[in-house]
Protein backbone atom coordinates (compact mmCIF):
# COMPACT_ATOMS: atom_id res chain seq x y z
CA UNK A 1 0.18 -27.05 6.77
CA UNK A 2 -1.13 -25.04 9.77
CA UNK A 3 -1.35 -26.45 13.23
CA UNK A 4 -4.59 -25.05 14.62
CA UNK A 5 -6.14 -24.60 18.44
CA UNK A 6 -2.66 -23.50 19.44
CA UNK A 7 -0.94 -26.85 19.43
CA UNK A 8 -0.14 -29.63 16.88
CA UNK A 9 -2.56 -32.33 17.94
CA UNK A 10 -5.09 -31.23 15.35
CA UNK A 11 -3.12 -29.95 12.50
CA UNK A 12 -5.60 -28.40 9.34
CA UNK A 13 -4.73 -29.99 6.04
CA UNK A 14 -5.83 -29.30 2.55
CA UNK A 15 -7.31 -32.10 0.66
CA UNK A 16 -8.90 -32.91 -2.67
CA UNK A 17 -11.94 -30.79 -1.86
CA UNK A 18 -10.91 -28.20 0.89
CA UNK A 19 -9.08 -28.11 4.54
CA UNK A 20 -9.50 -31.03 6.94
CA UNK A 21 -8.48 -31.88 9.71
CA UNK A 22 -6.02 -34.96 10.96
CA UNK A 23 -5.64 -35.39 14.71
CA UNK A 24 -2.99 -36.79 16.96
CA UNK A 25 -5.89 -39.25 18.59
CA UNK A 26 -6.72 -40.50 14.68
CA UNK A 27 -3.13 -41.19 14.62
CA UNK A 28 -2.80 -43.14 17.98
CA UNK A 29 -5.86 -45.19 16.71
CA UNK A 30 -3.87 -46.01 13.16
CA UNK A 31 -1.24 -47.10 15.28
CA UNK A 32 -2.94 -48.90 17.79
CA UNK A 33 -5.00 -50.95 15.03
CA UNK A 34 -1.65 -51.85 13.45
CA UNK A 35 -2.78 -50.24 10.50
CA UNK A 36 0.91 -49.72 8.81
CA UNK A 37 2.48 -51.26 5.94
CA UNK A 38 6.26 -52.10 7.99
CA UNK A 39 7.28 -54.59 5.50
CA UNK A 40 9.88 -52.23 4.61
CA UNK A 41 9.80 -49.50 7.42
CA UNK A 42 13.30 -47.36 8.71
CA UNK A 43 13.78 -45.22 11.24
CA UNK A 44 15.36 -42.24 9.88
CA UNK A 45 18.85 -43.03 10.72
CA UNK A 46 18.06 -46.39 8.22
CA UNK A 47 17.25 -48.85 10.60
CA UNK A 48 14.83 -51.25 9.92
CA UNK A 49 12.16 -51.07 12.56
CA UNK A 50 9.27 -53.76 12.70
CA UNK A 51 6.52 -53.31 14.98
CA UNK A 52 5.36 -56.74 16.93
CA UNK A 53 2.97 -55.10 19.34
CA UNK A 54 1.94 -51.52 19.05
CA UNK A 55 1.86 -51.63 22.84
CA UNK A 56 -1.21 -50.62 25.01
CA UNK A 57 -2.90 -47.14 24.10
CA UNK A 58 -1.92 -45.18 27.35
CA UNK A 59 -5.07 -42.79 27.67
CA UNK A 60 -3.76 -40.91 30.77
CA UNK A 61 -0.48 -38.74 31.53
CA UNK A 62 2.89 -40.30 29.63
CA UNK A 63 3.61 -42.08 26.52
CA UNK A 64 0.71 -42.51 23.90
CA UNK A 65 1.65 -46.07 24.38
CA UNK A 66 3.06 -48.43 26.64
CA UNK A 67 5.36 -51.93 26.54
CA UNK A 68 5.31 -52.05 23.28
CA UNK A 69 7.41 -54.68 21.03
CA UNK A 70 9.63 -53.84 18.16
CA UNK A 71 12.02 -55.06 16.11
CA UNK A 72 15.44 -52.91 15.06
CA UNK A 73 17.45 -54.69 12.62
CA UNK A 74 17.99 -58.28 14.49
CA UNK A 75 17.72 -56.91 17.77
CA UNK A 76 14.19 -57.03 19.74
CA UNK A 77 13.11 -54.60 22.28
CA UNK A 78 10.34 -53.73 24.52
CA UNK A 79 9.16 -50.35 25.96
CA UNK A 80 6.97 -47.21 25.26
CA UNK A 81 6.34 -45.28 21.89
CA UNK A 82 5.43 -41.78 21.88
CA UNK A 83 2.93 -40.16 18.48
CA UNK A 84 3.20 -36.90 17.47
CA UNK A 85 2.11 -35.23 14.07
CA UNK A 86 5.55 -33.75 14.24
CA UNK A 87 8.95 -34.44 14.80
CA UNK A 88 9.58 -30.90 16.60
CA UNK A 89 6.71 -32.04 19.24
CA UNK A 90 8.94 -34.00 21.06
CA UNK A 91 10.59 -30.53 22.44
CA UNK A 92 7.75 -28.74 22.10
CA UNK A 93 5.94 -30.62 24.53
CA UNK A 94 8.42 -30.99 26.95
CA UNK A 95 9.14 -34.72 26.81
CA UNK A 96 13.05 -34.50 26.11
CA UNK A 97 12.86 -33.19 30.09
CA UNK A 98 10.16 -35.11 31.71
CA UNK A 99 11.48 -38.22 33.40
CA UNK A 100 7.51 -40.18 32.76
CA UNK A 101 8.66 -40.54 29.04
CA UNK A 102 12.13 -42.56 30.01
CA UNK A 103 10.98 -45.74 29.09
CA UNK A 104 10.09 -44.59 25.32
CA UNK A 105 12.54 -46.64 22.75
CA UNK A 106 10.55 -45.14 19.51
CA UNK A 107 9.09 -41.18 18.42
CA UNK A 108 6.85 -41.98 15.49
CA UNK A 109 5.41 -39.07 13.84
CA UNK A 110 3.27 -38.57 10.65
CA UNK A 111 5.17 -35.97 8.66
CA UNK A 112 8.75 -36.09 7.30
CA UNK A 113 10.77 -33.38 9.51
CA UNK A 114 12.49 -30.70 6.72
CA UNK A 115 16.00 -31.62 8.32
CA UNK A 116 16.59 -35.24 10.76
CA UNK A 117 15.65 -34.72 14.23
CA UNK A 118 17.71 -35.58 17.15
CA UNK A 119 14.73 -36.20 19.88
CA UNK A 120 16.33 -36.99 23.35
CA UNK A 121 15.29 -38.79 26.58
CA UNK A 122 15.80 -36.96 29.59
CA UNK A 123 18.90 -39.32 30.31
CA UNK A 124 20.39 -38.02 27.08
CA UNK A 125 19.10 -41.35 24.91
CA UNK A 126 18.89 -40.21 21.15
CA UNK A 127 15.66 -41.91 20.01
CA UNK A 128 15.00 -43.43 16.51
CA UNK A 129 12.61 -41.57 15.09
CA UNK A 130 9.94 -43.48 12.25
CA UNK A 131 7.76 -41.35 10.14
CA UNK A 132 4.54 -42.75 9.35
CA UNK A 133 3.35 -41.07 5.97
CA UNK A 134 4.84 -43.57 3.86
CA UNK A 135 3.68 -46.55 5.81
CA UNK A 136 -0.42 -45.53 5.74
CA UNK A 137 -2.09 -47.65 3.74
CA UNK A 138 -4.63 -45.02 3.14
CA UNK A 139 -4.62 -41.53 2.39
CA UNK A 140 -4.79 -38.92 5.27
CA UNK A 141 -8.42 -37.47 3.87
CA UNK A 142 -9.38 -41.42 3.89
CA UNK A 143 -8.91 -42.15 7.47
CA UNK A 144 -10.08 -38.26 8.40
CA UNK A 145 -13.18 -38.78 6.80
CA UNK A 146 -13.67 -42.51 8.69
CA UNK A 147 -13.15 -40.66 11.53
CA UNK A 148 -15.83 -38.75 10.93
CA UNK A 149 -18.37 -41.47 9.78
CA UNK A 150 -16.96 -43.13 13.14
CA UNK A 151 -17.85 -40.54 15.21
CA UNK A 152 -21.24 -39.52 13.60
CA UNK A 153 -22.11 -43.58 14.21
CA UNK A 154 -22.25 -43.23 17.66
CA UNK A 155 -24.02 -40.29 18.58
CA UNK A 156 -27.48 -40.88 19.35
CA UNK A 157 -29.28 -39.27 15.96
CA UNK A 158 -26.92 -37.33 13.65
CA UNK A 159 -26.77 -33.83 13.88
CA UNK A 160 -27.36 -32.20 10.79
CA UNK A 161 -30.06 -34.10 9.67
CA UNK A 162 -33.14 -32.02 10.38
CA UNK A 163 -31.13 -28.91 8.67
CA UNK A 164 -31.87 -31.37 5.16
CA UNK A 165 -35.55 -32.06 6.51
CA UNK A 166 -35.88 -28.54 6.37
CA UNK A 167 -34.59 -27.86 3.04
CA UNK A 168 -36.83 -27.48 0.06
CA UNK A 169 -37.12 -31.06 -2.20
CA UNK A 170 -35.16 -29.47 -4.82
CA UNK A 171 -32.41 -27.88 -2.85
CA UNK A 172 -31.66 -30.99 -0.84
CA UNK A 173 -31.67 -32.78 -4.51
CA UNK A 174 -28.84 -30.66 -5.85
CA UNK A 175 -27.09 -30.48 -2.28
CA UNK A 176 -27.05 -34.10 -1.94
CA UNK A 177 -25.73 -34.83 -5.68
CA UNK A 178 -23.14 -32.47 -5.27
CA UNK A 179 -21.98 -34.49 -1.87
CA UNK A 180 -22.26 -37.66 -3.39
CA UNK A 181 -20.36 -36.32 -6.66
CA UNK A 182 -17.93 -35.78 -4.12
CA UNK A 183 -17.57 -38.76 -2.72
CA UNK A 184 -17.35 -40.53 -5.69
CA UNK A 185 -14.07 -39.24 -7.08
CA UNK A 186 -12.56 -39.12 -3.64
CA UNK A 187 -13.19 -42.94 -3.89
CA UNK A 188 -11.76 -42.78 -7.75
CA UNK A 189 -8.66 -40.80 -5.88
CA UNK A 190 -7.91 -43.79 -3.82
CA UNK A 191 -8.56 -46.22 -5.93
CA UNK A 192 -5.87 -44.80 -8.57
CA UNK A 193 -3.54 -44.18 -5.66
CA UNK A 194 -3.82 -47.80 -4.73
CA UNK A 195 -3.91 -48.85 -8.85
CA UNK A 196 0.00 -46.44 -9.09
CA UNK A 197 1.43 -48.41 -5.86
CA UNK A 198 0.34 -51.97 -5.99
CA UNK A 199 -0.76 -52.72 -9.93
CA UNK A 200 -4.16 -53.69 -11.26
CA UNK A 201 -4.33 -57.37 -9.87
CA UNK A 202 -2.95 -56.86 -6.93
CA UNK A 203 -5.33 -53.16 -6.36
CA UNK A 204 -7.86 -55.60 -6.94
CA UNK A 205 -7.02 -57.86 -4.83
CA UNK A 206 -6.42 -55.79 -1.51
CA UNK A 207 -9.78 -53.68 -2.19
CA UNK A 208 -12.11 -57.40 -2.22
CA UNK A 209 -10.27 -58.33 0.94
CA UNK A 210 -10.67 -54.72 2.76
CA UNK A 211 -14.62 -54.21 1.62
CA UNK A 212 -14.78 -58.38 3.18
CA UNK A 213 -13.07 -56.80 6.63
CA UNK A 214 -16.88 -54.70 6.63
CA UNK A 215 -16.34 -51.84 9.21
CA UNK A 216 -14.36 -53.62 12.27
CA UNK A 217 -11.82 -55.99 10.34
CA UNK A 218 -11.04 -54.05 7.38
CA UNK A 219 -6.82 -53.98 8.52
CA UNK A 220 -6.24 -57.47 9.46
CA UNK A 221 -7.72 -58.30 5.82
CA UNK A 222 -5.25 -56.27 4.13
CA UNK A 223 -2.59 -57.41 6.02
CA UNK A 224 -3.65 -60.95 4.69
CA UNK A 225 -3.78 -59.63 1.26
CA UNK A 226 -0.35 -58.00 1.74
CA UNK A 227 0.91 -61.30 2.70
CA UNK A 228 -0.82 -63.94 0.46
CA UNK A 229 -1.13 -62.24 -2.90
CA UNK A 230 -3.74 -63.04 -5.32
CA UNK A 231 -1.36 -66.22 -7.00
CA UNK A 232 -1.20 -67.65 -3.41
CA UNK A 233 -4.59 -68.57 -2.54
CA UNK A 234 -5.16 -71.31 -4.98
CA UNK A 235 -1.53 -71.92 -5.06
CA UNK A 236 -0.35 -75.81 -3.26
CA UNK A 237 -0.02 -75.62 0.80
CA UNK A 238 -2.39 -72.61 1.04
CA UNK A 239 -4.21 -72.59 4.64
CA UNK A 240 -6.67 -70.36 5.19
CA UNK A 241 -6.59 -71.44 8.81
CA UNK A 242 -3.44 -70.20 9.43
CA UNK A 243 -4.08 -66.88 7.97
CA UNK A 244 -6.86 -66.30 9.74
CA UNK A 245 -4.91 -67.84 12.93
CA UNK A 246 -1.73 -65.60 11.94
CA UNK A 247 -3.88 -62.42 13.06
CA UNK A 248 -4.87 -63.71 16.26
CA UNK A 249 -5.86 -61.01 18.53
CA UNK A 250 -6.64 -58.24 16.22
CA UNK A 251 -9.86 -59.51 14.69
CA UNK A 252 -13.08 -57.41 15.89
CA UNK A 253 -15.63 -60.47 16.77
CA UNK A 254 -17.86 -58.51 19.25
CA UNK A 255 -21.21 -56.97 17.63
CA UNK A 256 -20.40 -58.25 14.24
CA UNK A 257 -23.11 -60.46 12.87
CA UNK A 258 -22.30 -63.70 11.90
CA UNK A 259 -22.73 -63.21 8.14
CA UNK A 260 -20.04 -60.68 8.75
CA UNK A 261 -17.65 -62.63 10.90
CA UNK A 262 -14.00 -62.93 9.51
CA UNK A 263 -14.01 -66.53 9.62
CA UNK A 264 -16.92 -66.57 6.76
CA UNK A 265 -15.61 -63.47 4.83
CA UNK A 266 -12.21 -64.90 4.12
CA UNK A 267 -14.42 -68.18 3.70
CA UNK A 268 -16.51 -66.56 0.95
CA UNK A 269 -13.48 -64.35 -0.80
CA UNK A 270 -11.28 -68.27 -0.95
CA UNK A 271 -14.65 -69.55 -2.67
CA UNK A 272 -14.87 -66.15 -4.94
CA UNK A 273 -10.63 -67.06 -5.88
CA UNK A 274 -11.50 -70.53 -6.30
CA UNK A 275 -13.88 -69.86 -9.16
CA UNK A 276 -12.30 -66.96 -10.84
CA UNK A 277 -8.41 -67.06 -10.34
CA UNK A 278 -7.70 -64.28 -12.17
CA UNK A 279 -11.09 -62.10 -11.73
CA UNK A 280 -9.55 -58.84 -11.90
CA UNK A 281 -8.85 -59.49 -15.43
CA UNK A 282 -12.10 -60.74 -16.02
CA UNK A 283 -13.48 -57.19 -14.39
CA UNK A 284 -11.48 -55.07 -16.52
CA UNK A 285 -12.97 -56.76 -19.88
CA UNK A 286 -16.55 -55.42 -18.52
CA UNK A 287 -14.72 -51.43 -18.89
CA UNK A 288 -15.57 -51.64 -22.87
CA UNK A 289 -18.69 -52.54 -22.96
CA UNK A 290 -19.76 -50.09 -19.46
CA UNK A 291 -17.99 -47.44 -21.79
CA UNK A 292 -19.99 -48.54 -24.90
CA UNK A 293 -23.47 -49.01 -23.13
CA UNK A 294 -24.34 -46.52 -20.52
CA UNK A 295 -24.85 -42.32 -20.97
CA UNK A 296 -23.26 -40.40 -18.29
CA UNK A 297 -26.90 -38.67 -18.34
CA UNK A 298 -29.25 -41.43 -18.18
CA UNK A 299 -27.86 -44.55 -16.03
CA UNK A 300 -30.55 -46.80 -16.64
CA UNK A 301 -30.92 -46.14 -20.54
CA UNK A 302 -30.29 -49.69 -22.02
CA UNK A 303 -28.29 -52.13 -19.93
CA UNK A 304 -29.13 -50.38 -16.52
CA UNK A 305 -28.38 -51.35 -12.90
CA UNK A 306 -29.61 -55.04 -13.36
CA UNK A 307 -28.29 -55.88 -16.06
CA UNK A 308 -24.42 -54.77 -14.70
CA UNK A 309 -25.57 -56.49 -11.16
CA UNK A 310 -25.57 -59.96 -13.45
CA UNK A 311 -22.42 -59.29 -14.92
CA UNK A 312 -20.44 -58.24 -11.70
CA UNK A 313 -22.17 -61.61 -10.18
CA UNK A 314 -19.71 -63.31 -12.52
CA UNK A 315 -16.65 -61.82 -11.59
CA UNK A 316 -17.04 -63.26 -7.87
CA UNK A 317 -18.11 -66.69 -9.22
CA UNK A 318 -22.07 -65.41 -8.17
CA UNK A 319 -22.19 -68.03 -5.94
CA UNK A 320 -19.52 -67.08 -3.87
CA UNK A 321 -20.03 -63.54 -3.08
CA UNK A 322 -24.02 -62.15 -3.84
CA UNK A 323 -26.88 -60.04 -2.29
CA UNK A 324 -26.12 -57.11 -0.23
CA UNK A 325 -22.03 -58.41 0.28
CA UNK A 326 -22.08 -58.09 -3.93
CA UNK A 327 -23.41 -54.53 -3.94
CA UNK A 328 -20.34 -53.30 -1.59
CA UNK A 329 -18.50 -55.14 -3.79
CA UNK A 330 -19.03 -53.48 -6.64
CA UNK A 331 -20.08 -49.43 -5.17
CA UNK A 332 -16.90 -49.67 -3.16
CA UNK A 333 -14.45 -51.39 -5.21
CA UNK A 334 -15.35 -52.50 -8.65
CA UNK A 335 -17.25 -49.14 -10.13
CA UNK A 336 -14.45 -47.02 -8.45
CA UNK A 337 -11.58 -49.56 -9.82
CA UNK A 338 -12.52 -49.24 -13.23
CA UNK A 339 -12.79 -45.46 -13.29
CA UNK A 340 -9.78 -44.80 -12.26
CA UNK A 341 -8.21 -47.82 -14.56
CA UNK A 342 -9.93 -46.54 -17.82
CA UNK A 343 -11.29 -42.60 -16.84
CA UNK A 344 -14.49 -44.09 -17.64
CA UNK A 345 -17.16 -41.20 -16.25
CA UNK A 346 -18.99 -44.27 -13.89
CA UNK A 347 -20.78 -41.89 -11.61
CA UNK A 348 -24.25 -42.47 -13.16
CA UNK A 349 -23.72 -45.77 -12.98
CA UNK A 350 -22.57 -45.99 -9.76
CA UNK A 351 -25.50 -43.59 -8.28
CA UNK A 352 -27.96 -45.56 -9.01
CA UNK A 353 -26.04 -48.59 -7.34
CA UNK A 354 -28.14 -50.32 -4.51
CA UNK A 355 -26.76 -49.02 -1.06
CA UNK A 356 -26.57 -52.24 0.53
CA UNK A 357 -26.90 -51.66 4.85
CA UNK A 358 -27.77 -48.62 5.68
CA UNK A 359 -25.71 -47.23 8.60
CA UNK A 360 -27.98 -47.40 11.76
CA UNK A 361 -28.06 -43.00 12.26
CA UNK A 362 -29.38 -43.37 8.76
CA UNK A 363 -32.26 -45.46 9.53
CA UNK A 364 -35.76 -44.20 9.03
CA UNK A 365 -34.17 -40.87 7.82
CA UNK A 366 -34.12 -42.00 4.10
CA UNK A 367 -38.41 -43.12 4.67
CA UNK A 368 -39.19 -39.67 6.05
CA UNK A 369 -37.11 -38.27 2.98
CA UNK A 370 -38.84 -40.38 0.47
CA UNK A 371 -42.02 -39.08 2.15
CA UNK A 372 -41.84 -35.79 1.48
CA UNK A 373 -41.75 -35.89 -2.61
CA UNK A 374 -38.61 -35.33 -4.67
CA UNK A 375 -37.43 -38.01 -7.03
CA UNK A 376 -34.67 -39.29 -4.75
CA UNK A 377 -34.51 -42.87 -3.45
CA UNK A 378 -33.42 -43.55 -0.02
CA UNK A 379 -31.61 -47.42 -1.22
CA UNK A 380 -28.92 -45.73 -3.73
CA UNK A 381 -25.83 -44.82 -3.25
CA UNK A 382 -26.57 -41.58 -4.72
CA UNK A 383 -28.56 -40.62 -1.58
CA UNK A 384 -26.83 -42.91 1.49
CA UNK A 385 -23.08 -41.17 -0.08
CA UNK A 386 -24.80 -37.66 -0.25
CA UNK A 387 -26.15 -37.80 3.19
CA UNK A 388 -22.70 -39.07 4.44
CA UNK A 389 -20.98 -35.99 2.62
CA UNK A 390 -23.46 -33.62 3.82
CA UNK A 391 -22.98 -34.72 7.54
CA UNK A 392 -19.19 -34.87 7.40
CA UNK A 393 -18.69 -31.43 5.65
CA UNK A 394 -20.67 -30.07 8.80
CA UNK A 395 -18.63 -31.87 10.89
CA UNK A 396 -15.68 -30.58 9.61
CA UNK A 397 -16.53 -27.27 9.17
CA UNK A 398 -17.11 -27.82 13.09
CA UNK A 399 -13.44 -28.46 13.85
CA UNK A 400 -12.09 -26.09 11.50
């Protein structure tokens, strides 16, 4: 691994598919959403560290954040926390000399350090250093490529998008296929990862909850699931009150619709439990017959996208979970679940898969597409995940 533009903040990485790059801002942000598996977090000189408040994200001059609340071993403390992509920053930036970074109690950093680190305050305080790596519960490429969904959301149009408009039918066919091939087995890759750390139920069970958190809530739901396994929620003395209560102050409420809103999605996924305990197994007993009944060709031979829409309906108790909330459901999670489960090939399947909302810098583009011939359809997953590759390739290609 390379650090690029002269300094560590952006550091190049190579991924399933090529170089990316992961920045020191994407990591503030991972730590600033609290999304980090502690349960079981040490610092490297083994003590258990437990994070309470990540603190407030210090934009300006000094510590990346500021009064923030830990726990080390039985002992709670409050002050800053410093994030670098290395543990060698620390020096390298100056901060074992600079009086502004006194007050930090914790250096977190992404990467395990070849040898341990002895990071200093400028009053000679060794600090406990925690790597992060381990504690992600995504991959780096995951959140990188988020990132860049994040930051293509909100700039006004997408850039990029009039270099497909001017692309012949045919070439921005195969272009777009090849993106969305892409981004199918990076979500098989994740899914697998997830399959090796937690098991099949529990995989399951964390993917429902993180596709219910939609775009703003996705961490505080697998928190939830982290803490109340699948067995819990229809076990005696289960309050889903108190779990949604229990993240108080980390839910996203502002610009989500209310179909969206936590309160209903945990609402909905208790309702989907309620009515199919143990629906992971019943998902895995469709792999068979998905094997058995659709060409890797020709997606909608025989029992095509309807058909399999009716089927996946059952696994969420079809009342509980349907419509637009099912088709995440199963493009997201199920279809990339059961690849990497059985190696069944699902991308035909899974092409063809209604694209349920559109992002908004999408909008209209797939209609002026659509007009201009070529047999690709604007709704599919085929097209909206092609698109999305296409655009974040650029991007990164950008920053590289």
């Amino acid at each position: 691994m390379e650090p690029i533009h002269g300094l560590t903040a952006v550091q190049e990485i190579q991924g399933l598919e090529g170089a990316f790059t992961f920045s020191e801002q994407t990591l503030q942000r991972i730590w600033g959403r609290g999304e980090l598996d502690d349960t079981a977090a040490c610092a490297l000189t083994g003590k258990r560290v437990r994070v309470l408040y990540p603190g407030r994200w210090n934009r300006l001059a000094g510590p990346d954040f500021r009064q923030a609340r830990l726990r080390m071993e039985d002992l709670e403390i409050t002050g800053d926390v410093e994030l670098h992509l290395q543990a060698g920053d620390w020096e390298a930036h100056g901060h074992d000399v600079d009086p502004a970074y006194g007050g930090v109690v914790l250096h977190a950093v992404l990467f395990p350090p070849a040898r341990p680190p002895v990071n200093r305050r400028v009053d000679g305080v060794t600090l406990p250093v925690l790597v992060l790596l381990p504690l992600l519960r995504r991959g780096l490429e995951e959140y990188a490529e988020e990132e860049a969904i994040e930051h293509l959301a909100q700039r006004p149009g997408a850039p990029g998008l009039e270099e497909l408009v001017a692309l012949a039918s045919e070439e921005r066919a195969m272009r777009l296929r090849a993106q969305a091939e892409r981004r199918w087995m990076m979500k098989v890759h994740h899914a697998s990862v997830r399959i090796a750390r937690l098991g099949w139920r529990e995989a399951c069970h964390h993917t429902a909850l993180e596709i219910m958190g939609y775009r703003f809530n996705r961490e505080p739901m697998l928190r939830i699931a982290g803490r109340c396994p699948l067995a819990a929620w229809n076990a005696p003395g289960f309050n889903l009150s108190e779990r949604f209560e229990a993240e108080a102050g980390r839910w996203v409420l502002q610009g989500v619709r209310p179909a969206n809103r936590p309160q209903e999605r945990l609402r909905q996924y208790a309702a989907w439990v309620a009515l199919q305990p143990d629906w992971p197994a019943r998902l895995e007993a469709l792999a068979p017959a998905l094997a058995a009944s659709l060409s890797a060709s020709d997606p909608v031979r025989g029992r095509g996208v309807a058909f399999w829409r009716r089927e996946f309906a059952g696994v969420t108790g079809a009342v509980a979970v349907g419509g637009g909330r099912l088709d995440h459901q199963v493009s997201d999670g199920f279809l990339p679940l059961l690849a990497a489960r059985t190696g069944w090939e699902g991308f035909a399947l899974w092409s063809e898969w209604p694209a349920g909302d559109l992002p908004a810098f999408l909008h209209g583009f797939g209609n002026l597409i659509a007009g201009q011939g070529g047999n690709l359809r604007p709704r599919t997953q085929s097209f909206v995940q092609g698109v999305l590759g296409w655009l974040i390739e650029r991007e990164r290609r950008s920053r590289l």
